[in-house]
C-alpha atoms as a PDB file:
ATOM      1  CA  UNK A   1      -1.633   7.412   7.914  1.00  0.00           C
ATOM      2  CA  UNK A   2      -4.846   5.653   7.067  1.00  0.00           C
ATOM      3  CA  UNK A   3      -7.414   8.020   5.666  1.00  0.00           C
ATOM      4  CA  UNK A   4     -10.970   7.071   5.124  1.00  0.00           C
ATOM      5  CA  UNK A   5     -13.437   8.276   1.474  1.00  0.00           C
ATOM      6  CA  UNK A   6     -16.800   7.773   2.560  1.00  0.00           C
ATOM      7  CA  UNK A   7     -19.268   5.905  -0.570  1.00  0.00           C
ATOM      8  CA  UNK A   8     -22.004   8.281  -1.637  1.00  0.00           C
ATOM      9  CA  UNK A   9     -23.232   5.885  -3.763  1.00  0.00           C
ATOM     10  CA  UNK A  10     -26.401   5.392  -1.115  1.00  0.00           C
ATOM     11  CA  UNK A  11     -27.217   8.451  -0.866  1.00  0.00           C
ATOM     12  CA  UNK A  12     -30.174  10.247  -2.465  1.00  0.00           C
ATOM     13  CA  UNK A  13     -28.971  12.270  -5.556  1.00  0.00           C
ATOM     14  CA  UNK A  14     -30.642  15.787  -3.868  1.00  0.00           C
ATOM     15  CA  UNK A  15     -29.280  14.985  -0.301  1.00  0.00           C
ATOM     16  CA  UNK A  16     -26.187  15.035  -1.499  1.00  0.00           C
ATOM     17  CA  UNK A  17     -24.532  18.081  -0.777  1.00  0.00           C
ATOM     18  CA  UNK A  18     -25.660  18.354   2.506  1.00  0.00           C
ATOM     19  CA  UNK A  19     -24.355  14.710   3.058  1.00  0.00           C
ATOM     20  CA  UNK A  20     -21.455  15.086   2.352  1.00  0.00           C
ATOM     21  CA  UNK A  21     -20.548  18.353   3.681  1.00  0.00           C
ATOM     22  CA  UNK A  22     -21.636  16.502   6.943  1.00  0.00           C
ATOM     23  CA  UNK A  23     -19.128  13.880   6.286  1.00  0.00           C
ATOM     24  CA  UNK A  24     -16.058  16.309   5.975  1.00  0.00           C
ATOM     25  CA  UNK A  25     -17.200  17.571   9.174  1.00  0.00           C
ATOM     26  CA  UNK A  26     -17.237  14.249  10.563  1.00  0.00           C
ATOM     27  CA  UNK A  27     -13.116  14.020   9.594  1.00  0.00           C
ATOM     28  CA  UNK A  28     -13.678  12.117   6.083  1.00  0.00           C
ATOM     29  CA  UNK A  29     -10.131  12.703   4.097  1.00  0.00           C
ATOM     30  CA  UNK A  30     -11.887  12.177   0.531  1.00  0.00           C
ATOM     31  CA  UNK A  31     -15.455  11.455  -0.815  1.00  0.00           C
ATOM     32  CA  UNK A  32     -15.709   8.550  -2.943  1.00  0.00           C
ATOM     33  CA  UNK A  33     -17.973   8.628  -6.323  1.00  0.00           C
ATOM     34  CA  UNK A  34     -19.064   5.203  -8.025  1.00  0.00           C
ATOM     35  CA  UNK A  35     -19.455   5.539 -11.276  1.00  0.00           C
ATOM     36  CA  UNK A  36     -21.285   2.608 -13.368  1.00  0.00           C
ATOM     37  CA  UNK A  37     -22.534   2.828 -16.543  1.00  0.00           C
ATOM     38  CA  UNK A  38     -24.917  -0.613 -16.242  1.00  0.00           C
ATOM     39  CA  UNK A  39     -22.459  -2.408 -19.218  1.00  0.00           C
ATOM     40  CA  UNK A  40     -19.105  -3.010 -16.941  1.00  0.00           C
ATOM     41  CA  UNK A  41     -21.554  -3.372 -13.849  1.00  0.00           C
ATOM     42  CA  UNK A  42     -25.262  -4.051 -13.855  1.00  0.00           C
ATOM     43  CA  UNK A  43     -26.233  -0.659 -12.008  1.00  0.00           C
ATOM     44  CA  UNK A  44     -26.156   2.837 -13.361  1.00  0.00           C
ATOM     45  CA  UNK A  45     -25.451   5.933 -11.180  1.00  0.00           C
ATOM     46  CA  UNK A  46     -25.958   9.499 -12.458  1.00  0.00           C
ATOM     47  CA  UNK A  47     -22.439  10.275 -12.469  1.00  0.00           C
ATOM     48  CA  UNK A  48     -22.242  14.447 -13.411  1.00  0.00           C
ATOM     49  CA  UNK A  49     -24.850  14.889 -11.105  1.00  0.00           C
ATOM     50  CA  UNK A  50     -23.253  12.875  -7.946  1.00  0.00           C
ATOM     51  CA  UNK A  51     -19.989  14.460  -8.777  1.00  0.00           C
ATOM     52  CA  UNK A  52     -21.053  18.210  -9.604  1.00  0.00           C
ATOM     53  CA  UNK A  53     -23.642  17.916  -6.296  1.00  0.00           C
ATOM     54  CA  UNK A  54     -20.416  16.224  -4.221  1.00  0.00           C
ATOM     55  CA  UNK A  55     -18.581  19.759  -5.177  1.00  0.00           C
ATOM     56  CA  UNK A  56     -20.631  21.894  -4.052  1.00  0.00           C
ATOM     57  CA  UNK A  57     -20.818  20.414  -1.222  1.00  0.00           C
ATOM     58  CA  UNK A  58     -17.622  20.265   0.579  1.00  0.00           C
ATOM     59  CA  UNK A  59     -13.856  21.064  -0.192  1.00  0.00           C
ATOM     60  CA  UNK A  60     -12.551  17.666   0.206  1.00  0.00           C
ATOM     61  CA  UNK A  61     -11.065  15.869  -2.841  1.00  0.00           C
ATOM     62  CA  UNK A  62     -13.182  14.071  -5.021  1.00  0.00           C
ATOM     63  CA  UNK A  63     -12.555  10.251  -5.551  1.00  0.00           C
ATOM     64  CA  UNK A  64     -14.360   9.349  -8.959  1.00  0.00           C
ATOM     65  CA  UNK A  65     -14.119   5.402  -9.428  1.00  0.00           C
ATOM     66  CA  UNK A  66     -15.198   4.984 -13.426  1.00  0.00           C
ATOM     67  CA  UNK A  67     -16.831   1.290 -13.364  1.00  0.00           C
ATOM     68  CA  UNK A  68     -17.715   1.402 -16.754  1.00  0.00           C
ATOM     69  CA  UNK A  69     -16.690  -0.110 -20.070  1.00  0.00           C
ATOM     70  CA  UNK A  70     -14.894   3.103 -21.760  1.00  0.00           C
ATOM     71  CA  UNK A  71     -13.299   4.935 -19.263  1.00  0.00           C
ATOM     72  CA  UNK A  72     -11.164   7.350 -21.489  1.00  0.00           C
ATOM     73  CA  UNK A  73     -14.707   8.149 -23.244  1.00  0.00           C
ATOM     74  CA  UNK A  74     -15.595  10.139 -19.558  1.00  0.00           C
ATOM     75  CA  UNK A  75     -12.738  11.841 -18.905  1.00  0.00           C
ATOM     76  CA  UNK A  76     -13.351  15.166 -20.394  1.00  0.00           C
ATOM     77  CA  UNK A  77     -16.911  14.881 -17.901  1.00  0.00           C
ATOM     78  CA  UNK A  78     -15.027  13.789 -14.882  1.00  0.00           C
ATOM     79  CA  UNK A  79     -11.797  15.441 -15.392  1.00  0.00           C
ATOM     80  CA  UNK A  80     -12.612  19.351 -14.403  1.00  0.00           C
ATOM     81  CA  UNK A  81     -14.277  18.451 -10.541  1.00  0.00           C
ATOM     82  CA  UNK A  82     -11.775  15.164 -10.003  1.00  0.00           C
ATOM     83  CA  UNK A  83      -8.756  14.846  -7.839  1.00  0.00           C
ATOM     84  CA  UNK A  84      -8.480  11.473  -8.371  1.00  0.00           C
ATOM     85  CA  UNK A  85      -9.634   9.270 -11.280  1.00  0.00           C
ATOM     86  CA  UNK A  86      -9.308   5.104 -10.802  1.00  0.00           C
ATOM     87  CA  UNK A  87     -10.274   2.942 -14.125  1.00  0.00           C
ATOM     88  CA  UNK A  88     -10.549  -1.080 -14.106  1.00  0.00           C
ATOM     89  CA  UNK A  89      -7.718  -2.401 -16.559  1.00  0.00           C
ATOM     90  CA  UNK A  90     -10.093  -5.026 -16.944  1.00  0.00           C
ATOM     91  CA  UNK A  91     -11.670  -2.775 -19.681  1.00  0.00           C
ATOM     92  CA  UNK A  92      -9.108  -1.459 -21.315  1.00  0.00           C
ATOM     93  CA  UNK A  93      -5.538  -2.877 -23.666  1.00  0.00           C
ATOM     94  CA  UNK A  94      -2.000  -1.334 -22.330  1.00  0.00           C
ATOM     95  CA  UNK A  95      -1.721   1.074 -24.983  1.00  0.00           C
ATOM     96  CA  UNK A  96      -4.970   2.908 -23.472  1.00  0.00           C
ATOM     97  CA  UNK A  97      -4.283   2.641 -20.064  1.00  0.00           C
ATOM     98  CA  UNK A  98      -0.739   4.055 -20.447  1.00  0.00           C
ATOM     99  CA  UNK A  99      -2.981   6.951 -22.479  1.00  0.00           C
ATOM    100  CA  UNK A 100      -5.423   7.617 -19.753  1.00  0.00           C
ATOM    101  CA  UNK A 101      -2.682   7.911 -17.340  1.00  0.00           C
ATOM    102  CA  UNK A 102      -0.753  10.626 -19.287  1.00  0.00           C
ATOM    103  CA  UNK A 103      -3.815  12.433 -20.054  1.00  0.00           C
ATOM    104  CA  UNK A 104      -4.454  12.643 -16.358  1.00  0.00           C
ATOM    105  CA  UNK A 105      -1.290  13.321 -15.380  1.00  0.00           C
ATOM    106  CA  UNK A 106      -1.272  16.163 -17.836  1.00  0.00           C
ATOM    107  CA  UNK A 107      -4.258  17.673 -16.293  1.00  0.00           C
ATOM    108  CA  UNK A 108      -2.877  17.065 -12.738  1.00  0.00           C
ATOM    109  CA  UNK A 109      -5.224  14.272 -11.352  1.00  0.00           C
ATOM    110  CA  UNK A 110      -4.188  11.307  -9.774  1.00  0.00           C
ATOM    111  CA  UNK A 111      -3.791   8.044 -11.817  1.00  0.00           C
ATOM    112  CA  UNK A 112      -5.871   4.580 -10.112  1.00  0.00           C
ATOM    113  CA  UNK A 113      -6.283   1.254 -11.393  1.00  0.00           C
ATOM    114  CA  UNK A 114      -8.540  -1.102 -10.239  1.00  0.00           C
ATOM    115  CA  UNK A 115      -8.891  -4.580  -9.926  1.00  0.00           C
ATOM    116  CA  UNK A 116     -11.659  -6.929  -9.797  1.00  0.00           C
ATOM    117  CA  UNK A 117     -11.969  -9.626  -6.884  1.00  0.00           C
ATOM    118  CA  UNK A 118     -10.993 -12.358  -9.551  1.00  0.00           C
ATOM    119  CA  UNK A 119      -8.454 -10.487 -11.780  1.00  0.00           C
ATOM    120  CA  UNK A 120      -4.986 -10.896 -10.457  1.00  0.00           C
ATOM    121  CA  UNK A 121      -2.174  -8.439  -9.071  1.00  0.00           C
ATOM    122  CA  UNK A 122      -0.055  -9.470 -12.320  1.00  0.00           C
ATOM    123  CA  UNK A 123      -2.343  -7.253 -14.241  1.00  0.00           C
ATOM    124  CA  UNK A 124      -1.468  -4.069 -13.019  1.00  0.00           C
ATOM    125  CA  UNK A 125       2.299  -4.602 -12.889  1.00  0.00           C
ATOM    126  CA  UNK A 126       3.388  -2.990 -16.059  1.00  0.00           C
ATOM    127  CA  UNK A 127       1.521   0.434 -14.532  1.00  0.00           C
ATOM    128  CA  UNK A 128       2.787   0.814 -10.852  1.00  0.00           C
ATOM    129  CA  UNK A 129       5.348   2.933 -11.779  1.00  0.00           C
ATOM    130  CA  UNK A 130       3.425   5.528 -13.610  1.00  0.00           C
ATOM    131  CA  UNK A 131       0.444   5.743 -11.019  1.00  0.00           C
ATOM    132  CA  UNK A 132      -0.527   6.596  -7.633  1.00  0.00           C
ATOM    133  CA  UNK A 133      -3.162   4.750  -6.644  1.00  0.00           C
ATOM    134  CA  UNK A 134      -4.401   0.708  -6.870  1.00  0.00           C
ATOM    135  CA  UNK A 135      -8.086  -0.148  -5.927  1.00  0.00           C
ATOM    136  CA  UNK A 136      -8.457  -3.488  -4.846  1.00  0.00           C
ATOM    137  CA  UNK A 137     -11.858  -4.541  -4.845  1.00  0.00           C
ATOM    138  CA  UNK A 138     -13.117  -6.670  -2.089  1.00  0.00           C
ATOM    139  CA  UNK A 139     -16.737  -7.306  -3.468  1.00  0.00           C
ATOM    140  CA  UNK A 140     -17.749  -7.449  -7.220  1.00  0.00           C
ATOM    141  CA  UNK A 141     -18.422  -4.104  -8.375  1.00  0.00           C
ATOM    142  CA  UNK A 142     -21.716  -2.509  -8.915  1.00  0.00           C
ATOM    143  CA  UNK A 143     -23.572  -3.405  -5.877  1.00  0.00           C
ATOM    144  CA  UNK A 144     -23.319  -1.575  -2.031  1.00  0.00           C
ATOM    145  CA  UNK A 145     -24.011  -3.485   1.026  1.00  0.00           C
ATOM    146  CA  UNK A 146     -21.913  -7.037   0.281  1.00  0.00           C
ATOM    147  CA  UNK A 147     -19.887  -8.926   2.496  1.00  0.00           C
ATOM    148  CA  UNK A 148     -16.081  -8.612   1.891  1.00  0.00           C
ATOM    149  CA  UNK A 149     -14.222 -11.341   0.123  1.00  0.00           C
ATOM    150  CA  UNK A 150     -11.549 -11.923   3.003  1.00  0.00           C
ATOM    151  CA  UNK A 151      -9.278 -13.847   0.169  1.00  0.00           C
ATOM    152  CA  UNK A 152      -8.844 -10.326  -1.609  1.00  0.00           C
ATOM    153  CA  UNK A 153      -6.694  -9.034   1.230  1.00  0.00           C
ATOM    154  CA  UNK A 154      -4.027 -11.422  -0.402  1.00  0.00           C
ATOM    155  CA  UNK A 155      -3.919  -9.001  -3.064  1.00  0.00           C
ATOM    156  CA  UNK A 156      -3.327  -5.448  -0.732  1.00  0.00           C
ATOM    157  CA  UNK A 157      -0.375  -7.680   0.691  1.00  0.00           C
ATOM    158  CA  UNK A 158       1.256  -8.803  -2.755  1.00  0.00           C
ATOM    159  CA  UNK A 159       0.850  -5.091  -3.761  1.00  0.00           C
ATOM    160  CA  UNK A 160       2.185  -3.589  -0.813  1.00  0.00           C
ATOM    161  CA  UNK A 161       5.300  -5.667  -0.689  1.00  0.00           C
ATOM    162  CA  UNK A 162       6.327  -4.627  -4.554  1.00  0.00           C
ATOM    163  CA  UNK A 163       5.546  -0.836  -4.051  1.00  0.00           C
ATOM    164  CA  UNK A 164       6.159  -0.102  -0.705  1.00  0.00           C
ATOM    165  CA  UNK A 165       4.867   3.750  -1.174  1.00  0.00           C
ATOM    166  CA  UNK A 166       1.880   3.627  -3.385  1.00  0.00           C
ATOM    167  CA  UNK A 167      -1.403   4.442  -1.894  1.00  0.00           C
ATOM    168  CA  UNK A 168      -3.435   1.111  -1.499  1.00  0.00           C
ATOM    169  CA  UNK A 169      -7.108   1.932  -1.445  1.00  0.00           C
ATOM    170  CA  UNK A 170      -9.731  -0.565  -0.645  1.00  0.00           C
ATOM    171  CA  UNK A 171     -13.542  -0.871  -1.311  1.00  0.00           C
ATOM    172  CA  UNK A 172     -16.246  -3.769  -0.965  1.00  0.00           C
ATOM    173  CA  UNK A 173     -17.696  -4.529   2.632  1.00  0.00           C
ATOM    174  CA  UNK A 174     -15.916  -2.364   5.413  1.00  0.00           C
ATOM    175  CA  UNK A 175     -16.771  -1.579   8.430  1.00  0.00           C
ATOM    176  CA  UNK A 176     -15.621  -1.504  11.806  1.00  0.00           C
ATOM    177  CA  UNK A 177     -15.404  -5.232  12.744  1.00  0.00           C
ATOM    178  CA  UNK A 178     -13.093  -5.999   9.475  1.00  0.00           C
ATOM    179  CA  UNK A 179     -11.568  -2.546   8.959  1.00  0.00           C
ATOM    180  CA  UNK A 180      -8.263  -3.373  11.264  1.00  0.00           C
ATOM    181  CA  UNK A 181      -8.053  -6.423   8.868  1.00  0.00           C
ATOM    182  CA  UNK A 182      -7.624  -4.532   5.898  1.00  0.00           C
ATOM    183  CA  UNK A 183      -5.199  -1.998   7.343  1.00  0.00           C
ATOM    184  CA  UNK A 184      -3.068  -4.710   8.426  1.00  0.00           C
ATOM    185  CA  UNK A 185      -2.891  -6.224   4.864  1.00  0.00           C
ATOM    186  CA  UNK A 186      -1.325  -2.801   4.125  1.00  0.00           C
ATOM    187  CA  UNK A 187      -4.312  -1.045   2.937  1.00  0.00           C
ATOM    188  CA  UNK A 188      -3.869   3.229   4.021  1.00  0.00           C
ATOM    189  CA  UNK A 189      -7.058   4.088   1.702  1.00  0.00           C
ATOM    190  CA  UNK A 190     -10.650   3.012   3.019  1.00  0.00           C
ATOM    191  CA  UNK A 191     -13.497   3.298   1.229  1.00  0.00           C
ATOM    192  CA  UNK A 192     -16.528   2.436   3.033  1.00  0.00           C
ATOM    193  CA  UNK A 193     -20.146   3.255   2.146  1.00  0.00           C
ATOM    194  CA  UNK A 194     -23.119   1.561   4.790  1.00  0.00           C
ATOM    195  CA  UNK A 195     -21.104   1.797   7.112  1.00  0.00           C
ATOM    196  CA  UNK A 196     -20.638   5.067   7.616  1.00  0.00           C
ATOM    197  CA  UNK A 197     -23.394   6.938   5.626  1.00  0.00           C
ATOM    198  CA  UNK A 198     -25.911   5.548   7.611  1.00  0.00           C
ATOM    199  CA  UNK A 199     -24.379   5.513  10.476  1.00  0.00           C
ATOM    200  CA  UNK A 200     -26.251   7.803  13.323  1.00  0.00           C
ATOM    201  CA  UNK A 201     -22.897   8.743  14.679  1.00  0.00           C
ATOM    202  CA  UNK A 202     -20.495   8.953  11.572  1.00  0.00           C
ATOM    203  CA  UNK A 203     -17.659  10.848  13.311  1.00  0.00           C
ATOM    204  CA  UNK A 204     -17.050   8.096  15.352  1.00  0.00           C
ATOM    205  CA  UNK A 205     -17.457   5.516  13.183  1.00  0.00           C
ATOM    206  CA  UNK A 206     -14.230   7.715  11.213  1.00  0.00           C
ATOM    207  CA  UNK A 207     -12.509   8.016  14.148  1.00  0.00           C
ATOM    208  CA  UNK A 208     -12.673   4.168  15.050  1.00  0.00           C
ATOM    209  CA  UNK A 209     -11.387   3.617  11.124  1.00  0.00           C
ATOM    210  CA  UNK A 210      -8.646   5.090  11.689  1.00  0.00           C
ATOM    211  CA  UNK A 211      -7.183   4.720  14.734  1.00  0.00           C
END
């Protein structure tokens, strides 16, 4: 079953929990949190506070996406409100990334690696055993609001035919003219921020993504 994680990363950092306690009304499965530390991606977001305000907003699980150039560095900040923590391998050697993994499996949060637009699924091999979660990006990190790179989809496919069960989440430029696109590159994870935050009607807009 497809299940959509609204972006936040839009939204004002006071509006927050009242946005996004009006997105789990709306049916949202998770909320998503950007994280971006203006090294690994040009922007900056004020992670604790997204994150914290995100919590006490609503009792859905909380995505964190650490686009930054130290992940492991954040984990003791993100670790205590996340259900799921996704780090880039392109910022980190295998020797770490097996070590963030355990150290979130230890503290029962869900492992996700993410990829790039231009790094390729060959990367993330040697991990897709020990995690449960790959992010494909569709756009280059760090900005919301960009048109989907429609080559990336190649990428959901490739992964979705070596791991038939892991959960394939996407993010980068959906909405509801390209959404059945990515779902039918295997994608069952849907990240989408425009498109539904400011939507006037954002229970439909969910609806529509999924079905």
């Amino acid at each position: 079953m497809v299940k959509i994680a609204p972006s936040i990363l839009s939204v004002d950092i006071d509006k927050i929990e009242s946005e996004v306690s009006v997105l789990e009304k709306a049916g949202a499965d998770y909320i998503h949190i950007d994280v971006m530390d203006g090294e690994f991606v040009p922007n900056r977001t004020e992670g604790i506070a997204m994150i914290e305000n995100a919590h006490d907003g609503t009792n859905l699980p909380l995505d964190t996406h650490l686009m930054v150039e130290n992940p492991e560095a954040l984990l003791e900040d993100f670790l205590p409100l996340s259900n799921i923590i996704t780090f880039h391998i392109e910022t980190v050697s295998e020797e770490t990334a097996h070590r963030i993994i355990d150290i979130l499996h230890e503290c029962e949060v869900s492992a996700g690696i993410a990829i790039k637009p231009d790094t390729p699924v060959e990367e993330i091999i040697p991990y897709l055993d020990d995690i449960e979660l790959v992010l494909v990006m569709l756009v280059e990190p760090g900005f919301g609001g960009q048109v989907m790179i429609e080559s990336c989809l190649e990428k959901v496919r490739k992964i979705r035919e070596m791991k038939p069960n892991i959960d394939i989440e996407v993010d980068g430029g959906i909405n509801l003219s390209n959404v059945d696109r990515v779902k039918a590159a295997g994608a069952n994870m849907i990240v989408s921020g425009t498109a539904i935050v400011k939507a006037e009607d954002k229970a439909n807009v969910i609806s529509k993504m999924k079905s």
